[in-house]
PDB file of N, CA and C in Angstrom:
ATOM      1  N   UNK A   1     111.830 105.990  81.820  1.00  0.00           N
ATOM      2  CA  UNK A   1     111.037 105.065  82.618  1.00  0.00           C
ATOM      3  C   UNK A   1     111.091 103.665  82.022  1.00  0.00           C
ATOM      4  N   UNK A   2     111.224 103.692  80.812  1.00  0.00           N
ATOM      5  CA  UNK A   2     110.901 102.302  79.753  1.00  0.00           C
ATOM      6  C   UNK A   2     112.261 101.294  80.048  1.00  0.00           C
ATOM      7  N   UNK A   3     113.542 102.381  80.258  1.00  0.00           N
ATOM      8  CA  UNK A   3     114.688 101.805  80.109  1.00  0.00           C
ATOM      9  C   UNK A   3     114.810 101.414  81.841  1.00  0.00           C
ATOM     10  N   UNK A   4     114.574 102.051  82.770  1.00  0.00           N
ATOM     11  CA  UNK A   4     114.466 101.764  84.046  1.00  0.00           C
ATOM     12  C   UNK A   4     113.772  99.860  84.228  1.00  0.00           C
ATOM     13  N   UNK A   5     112.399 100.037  83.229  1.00  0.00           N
ATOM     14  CA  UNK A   5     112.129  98.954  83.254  1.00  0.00           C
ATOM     15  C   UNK A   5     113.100  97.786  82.726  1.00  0.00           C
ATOM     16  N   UNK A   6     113.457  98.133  81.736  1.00  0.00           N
ATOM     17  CA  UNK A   6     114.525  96.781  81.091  1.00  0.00           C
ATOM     18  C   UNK A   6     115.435  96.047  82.114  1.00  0.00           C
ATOM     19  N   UNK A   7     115.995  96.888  82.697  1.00  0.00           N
ATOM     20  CA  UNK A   7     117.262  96.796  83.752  1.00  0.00           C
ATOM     21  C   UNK A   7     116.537  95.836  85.175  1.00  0.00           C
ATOM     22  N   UNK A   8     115.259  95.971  85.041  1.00  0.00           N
ATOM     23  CA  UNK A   8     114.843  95.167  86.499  1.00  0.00           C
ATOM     24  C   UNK A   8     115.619  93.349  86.465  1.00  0.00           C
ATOM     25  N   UNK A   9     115.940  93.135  87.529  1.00  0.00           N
ATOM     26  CA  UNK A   9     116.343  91.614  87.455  1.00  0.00           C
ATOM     27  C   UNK A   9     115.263  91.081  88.015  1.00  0.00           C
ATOM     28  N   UNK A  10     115.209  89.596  88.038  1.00  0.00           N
ATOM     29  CA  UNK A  10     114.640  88.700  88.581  1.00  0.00           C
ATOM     30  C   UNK A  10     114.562  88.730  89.987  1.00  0.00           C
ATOM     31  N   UNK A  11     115.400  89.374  90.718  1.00  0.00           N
ATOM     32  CA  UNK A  11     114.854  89.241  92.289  1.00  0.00           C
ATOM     33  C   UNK A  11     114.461  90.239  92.641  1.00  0.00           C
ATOM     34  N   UNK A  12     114.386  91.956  91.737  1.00  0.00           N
ATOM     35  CA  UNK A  12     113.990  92.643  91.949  1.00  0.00           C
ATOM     36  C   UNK A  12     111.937  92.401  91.490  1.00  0.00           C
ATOM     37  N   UNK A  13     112.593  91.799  90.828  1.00  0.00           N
ATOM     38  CA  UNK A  13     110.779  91.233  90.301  1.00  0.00           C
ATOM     39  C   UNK A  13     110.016  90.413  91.429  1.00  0.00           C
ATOM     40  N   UNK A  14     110.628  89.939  91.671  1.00  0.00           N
ATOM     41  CA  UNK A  14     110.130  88.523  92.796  1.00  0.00           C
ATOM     42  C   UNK A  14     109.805  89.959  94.013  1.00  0.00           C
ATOM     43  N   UNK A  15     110.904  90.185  94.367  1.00  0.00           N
ATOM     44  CA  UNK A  15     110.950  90.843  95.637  1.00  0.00           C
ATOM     45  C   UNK A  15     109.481  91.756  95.643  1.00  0.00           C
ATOM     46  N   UNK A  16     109.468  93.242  94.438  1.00  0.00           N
ATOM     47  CA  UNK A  16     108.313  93.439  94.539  1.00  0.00           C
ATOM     48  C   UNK A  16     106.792  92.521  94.670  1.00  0.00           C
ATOM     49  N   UNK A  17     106.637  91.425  93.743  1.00  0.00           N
ATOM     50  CA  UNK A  17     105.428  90.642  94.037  1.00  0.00           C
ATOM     51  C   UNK A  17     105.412  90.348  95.514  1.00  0.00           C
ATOM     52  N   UNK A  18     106.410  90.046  95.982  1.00  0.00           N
ATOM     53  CA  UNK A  18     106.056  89.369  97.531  1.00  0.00           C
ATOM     54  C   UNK A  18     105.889  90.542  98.398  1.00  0.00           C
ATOM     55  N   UNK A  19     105.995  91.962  98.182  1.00  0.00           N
ATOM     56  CA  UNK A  19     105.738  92.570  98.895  1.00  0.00           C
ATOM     57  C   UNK A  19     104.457  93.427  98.450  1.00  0.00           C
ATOM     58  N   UNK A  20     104.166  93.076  97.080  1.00  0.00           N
ATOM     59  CA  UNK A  20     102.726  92.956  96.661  1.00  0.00           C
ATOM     60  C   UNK A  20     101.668  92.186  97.223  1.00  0.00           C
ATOM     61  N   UNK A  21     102.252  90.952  97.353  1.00  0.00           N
ATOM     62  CA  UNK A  21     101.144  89.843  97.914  1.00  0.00           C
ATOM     63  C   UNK A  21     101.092  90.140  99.169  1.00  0.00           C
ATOM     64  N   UNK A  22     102.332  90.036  99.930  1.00  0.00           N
ATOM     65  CA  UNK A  22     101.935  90.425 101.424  1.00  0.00           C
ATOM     66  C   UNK A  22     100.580  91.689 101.942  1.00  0.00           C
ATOM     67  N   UNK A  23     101.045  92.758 101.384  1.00  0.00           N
ATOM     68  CA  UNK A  23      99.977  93.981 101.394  1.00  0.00           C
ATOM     69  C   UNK A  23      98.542  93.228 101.537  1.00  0.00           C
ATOM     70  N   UNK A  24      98.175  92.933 100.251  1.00  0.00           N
ATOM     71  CA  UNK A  24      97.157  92.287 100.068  1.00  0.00           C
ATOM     72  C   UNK A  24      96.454  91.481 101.542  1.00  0.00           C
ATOM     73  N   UNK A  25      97.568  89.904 101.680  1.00  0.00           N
ATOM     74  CA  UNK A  25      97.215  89.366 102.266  1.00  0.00           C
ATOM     75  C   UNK A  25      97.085  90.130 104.163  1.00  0.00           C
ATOM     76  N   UNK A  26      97.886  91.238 103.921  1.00  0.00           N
ATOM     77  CA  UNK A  26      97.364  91.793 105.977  1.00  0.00           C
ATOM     78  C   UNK A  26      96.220  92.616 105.564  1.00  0.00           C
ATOM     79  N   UNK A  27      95.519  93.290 104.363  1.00  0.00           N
ATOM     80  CA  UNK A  27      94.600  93.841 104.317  1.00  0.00           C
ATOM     81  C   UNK A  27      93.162  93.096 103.849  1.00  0.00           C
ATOM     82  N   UNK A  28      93.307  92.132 103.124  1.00  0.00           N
ATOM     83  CA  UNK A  28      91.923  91.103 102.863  1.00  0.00           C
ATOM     84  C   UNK A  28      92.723  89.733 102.437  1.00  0.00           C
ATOM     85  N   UNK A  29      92.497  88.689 103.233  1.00  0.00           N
ATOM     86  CA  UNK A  29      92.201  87.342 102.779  1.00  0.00           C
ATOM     87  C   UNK A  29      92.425  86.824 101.408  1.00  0.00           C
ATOM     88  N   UNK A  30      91.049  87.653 101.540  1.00  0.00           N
ATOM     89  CA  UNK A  30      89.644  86.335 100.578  1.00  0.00           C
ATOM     90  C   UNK A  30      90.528  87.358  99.098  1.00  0.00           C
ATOM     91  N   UNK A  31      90.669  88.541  98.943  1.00  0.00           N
ATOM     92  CA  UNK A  31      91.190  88.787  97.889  1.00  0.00           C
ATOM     93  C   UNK A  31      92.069  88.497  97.584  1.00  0.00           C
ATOM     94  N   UNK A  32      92.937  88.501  98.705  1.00  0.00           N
ATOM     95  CA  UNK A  32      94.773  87.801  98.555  1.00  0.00           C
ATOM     96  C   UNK A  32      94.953  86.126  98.214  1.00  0.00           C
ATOM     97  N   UNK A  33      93.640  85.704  98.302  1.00  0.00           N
ATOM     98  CA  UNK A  33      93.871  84.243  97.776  1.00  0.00           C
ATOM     99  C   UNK A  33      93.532  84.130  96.557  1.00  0.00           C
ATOM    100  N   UNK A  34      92.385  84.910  95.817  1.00  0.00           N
ATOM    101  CA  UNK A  34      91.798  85.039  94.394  1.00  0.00           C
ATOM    102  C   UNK A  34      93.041  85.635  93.675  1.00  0.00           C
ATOM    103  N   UNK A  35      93.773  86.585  94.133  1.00  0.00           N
ATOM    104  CA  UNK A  35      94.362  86.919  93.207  1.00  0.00           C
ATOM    105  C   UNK A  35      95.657  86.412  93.190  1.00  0.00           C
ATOM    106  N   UNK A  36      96.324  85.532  94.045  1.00  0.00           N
ATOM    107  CA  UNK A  36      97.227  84.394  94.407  1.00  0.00           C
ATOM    108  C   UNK A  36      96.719  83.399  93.075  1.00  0.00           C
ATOM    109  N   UNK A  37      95.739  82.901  93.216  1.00  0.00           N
ATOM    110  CA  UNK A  37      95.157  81.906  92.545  1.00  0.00           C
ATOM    111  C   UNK A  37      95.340  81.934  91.065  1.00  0.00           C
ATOM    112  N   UNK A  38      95.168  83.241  90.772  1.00  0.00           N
ATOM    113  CA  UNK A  38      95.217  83.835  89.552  1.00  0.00           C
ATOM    114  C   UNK A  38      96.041  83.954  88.989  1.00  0.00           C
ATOM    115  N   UNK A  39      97.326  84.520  89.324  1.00  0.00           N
ATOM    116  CA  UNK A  39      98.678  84.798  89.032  1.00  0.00           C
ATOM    117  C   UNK A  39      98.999  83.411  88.857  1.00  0.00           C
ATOM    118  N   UNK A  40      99.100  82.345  89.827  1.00  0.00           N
ATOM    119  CA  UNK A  40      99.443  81.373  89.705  1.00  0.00           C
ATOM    120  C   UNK A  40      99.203  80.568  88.621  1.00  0.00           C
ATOM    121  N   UNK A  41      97.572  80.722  88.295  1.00  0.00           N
ATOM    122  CA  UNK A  41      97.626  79.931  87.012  1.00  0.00           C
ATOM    123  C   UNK A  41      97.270  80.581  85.843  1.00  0.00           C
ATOM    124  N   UNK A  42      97.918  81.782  85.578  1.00  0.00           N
ATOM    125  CA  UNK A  42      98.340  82.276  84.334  1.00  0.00           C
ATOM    126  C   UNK A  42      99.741  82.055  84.077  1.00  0.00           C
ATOM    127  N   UNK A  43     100.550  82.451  85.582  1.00  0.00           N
ATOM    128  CA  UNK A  43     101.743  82.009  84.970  1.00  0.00           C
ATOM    129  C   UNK A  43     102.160  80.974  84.724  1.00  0.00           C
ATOM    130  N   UNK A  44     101.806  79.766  85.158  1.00  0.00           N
ATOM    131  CA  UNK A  44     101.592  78.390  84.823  1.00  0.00           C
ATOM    132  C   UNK A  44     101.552  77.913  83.647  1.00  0.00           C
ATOM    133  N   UNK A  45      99.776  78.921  83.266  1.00  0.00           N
ATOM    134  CA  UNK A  45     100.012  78.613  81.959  1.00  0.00           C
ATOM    135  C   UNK A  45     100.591  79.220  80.609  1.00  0.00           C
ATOM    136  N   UNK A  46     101.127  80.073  80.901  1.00  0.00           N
ATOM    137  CA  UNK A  46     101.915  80.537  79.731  1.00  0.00           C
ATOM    138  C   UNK A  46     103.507  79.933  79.772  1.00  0.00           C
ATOM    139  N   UNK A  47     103.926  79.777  81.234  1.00  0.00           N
ATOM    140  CA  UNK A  47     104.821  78.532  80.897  1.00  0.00           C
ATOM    141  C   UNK A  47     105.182  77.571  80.351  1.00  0.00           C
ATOM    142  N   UNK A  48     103.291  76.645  80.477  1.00  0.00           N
ATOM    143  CA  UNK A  48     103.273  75.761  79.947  1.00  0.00           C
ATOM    144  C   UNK A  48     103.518  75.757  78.177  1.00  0.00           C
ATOM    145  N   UNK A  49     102.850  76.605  77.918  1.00  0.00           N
ATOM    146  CA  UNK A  49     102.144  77.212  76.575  1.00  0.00           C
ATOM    147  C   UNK A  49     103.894  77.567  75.810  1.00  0.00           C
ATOM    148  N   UNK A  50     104.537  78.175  76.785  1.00  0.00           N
ATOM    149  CA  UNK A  50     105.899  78.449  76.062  1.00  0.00           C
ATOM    150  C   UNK A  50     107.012  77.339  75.894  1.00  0.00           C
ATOM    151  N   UNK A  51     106.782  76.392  76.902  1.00  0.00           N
ATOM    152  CA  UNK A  51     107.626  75.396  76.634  1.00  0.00           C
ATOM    153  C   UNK A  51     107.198  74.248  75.363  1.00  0.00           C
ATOM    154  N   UNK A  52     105.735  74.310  75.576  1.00  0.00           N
ATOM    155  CA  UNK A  52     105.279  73.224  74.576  1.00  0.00           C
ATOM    156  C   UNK A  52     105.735  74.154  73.196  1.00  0.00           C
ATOM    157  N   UNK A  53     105.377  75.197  72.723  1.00  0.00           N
ATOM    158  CA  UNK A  53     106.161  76.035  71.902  1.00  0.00           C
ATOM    159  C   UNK A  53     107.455  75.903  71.817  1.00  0.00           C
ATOM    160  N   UNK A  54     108.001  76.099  72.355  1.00  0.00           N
ATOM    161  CA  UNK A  54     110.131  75.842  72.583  1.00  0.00           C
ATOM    162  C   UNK A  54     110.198  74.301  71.966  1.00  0.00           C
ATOM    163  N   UNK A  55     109.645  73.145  72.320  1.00  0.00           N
ATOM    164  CA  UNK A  55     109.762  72.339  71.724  1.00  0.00           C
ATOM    165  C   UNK A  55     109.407  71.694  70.470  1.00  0.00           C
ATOM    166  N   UNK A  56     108.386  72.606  70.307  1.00  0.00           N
ATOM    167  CA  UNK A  56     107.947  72.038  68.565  1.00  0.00           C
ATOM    168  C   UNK A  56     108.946  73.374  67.915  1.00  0.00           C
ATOM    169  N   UNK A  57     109.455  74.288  68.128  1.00  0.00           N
ATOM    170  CA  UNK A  57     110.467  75.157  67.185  1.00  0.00           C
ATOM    171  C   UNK A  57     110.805  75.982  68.475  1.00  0.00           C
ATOM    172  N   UNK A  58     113.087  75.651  67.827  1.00  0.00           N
ATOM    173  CA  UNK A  58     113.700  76.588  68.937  1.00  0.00           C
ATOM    174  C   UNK A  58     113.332  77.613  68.637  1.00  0.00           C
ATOM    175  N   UNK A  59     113.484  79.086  69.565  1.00  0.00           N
ATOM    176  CA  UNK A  59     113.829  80.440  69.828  1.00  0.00           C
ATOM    177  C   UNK A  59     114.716  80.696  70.243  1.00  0.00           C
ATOM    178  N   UNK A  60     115.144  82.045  70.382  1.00  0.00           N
ATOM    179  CA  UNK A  60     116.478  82.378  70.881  1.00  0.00           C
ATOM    180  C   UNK A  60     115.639  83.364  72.007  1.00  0.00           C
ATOM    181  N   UNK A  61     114.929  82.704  72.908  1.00  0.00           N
ATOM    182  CA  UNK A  61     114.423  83.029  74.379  1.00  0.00           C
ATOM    183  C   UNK A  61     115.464  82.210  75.159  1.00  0.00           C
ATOM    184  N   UNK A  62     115.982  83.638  76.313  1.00  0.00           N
ATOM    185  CA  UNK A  62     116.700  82.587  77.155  1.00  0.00           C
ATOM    186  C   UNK A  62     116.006  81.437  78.209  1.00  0.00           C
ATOM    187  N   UNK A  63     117.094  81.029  79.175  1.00  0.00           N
ATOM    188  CA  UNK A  63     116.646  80.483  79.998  1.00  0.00           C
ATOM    189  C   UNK A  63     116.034  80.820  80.840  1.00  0.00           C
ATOM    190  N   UNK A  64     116.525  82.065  81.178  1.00  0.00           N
ATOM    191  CA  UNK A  64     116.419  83.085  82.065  1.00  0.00           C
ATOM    192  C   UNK A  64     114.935  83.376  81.739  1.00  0.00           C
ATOM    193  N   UNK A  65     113.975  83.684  81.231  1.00  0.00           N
ATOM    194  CA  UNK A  65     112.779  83.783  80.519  1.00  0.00           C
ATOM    195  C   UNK A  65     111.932  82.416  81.422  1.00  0.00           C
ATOM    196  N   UNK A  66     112.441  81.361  81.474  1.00  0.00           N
ATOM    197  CA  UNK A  66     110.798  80.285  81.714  1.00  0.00           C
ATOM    198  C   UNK A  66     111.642  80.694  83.131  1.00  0.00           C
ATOM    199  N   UNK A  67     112.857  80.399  83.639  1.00  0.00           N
ATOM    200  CA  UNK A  67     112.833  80.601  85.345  1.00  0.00           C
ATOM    201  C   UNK A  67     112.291  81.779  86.119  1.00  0.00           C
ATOM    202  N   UNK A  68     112.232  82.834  85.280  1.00  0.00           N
ATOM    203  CA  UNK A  68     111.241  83.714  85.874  1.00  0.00           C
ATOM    204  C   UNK A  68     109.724  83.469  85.962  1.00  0.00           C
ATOM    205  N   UNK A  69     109.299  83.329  84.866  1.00  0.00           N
ATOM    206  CA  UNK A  69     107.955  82.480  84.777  1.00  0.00           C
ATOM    207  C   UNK A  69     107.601  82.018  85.803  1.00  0.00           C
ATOM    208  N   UNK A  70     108.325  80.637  85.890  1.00  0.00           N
ATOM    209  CA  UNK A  70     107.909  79.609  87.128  1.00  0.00           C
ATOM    210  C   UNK A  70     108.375  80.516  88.584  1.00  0.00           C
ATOM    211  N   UNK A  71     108.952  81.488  88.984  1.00  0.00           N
ATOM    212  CA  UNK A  71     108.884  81.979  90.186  1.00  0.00           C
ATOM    213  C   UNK A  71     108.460  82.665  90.155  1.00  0.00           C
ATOM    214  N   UNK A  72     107.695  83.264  88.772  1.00  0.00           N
ATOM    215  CA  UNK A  72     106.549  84.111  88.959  1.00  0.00           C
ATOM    216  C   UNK A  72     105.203  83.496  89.777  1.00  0.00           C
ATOM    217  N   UNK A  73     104.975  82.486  89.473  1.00  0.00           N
ATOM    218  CA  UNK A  73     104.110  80.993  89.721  1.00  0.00           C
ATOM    219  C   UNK A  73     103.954  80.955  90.708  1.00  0.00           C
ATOM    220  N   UNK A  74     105.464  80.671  91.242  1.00  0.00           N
ATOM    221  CA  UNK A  74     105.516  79.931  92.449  1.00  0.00           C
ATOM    222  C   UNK A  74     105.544  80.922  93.862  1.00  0.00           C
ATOM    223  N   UNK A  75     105.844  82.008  93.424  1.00  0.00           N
ATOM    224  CA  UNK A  75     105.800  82.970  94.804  1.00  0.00           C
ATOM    225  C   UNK A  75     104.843  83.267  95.241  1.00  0.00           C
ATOM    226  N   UNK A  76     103.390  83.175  94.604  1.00  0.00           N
ATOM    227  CA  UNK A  76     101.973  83.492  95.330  1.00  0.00           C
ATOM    228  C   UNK A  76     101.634  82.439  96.298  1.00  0.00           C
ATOM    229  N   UNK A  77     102.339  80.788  95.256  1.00  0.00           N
ATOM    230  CA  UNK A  77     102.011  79.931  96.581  1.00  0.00           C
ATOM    231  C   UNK A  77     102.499  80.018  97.445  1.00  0.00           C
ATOM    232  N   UNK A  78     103.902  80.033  97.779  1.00  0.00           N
ATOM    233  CA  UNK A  78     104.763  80.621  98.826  1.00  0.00           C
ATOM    234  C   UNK A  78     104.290  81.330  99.584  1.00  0.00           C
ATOM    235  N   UNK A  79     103.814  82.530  99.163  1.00  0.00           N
ATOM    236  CA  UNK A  79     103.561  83.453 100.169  1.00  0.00           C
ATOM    237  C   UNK A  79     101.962  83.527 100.813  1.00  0.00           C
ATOM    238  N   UNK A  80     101.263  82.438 100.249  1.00  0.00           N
ATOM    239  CA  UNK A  80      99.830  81.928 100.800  1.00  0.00           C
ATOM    240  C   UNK A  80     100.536  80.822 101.736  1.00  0.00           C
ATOM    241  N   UNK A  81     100.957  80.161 101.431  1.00  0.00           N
ATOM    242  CA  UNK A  81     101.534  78.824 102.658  1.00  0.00           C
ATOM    243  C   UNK A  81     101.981  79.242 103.751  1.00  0.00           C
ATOM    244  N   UNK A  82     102.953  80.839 103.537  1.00  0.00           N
ATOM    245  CA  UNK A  82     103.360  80.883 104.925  1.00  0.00           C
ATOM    246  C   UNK A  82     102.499  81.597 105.241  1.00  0.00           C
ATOM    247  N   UNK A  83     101.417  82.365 105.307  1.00  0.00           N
ATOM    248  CA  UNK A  83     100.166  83.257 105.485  1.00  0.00           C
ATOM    249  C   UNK A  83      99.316  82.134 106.261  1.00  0.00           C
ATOM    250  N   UNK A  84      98.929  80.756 105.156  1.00  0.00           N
ATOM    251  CA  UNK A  84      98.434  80.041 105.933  1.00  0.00           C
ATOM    252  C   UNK A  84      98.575  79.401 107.030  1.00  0.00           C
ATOM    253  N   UNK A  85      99.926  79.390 107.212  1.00  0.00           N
ATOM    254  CA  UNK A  85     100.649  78.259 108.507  1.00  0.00           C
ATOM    255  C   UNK A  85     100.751  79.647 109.915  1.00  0.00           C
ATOM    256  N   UNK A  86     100.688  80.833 109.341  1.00  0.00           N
ATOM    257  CA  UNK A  86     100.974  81.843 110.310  1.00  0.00           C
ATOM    258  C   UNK A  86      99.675  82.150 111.003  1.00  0.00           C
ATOM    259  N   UNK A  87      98.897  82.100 110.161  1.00  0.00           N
ATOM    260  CA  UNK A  87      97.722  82.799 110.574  1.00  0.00           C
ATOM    261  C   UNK A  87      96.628  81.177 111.167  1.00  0.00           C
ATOM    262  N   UNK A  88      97.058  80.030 110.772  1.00  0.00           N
ATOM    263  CA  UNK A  88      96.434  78.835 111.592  1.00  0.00           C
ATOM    264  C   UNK A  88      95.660  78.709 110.704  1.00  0.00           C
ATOM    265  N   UNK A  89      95.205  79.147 109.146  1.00  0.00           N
ATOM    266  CA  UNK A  89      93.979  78.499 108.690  1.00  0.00           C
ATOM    267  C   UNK A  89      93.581  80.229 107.915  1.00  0.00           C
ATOM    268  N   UNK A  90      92.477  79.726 106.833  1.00  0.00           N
ATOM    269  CA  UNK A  90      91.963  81.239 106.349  1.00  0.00           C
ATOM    270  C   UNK A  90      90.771  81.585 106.670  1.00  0.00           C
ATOM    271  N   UNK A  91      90.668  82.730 107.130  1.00  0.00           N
ATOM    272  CA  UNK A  91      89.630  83.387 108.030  1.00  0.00           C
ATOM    273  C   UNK A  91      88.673  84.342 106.828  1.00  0.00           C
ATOM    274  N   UNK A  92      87.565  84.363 105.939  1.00  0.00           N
ATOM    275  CA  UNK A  92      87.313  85.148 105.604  1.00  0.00           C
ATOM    276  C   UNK A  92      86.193  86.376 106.082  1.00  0.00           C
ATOM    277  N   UNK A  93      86.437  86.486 107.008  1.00  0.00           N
ATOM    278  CA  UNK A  93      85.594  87.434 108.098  1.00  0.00           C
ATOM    279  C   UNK A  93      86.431  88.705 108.182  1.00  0.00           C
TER     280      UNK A  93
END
């Protein structure tokens, strides 16, 4: 199972979250935006947190490492924007 995990790529990662978030967002809103919100700015900030790190002393972390990060980030907003533009606005009723 451990080694199954290693092998995941980056769009297999992405792909599950967005079909994580989606779930969410056709079954509650108001939770699918809290926890949008959330993801977003953890991964943000450990981005942040790793780059300001990377620059006061290299690692041998790839690149590949912060671009996941940031589309870790960035896919909750994504997938709230088009939620929002689809659905006309957020309804928490």
């Amino acid at each position: 199972m451990i080694d199954k995990l290693k092998t995941i790529g980056i769009t297999e990662l992405i792909l599950g979250e967005i079909i994580i978030l989606i779930l969410f967002w056709l079954s509650d809103e108001f939770l699918a935006l809290l926890l949008s919100i959330m993801v977003t700015a953890i991964s943000f900030g450990v981005l942040i947190i790793s780059l300001i790190a990377e620059k006061i002393e290299k690692s041998k972390v790839s690149k590949k490492y912060f671009i996941t990060i940031f589309l870790l980030g960035f896919t909750p907003i994504a997938v709230g924007a088009i939620f929002y533009f689809v659905n006309q606005g957020i309804s928490f009723e």
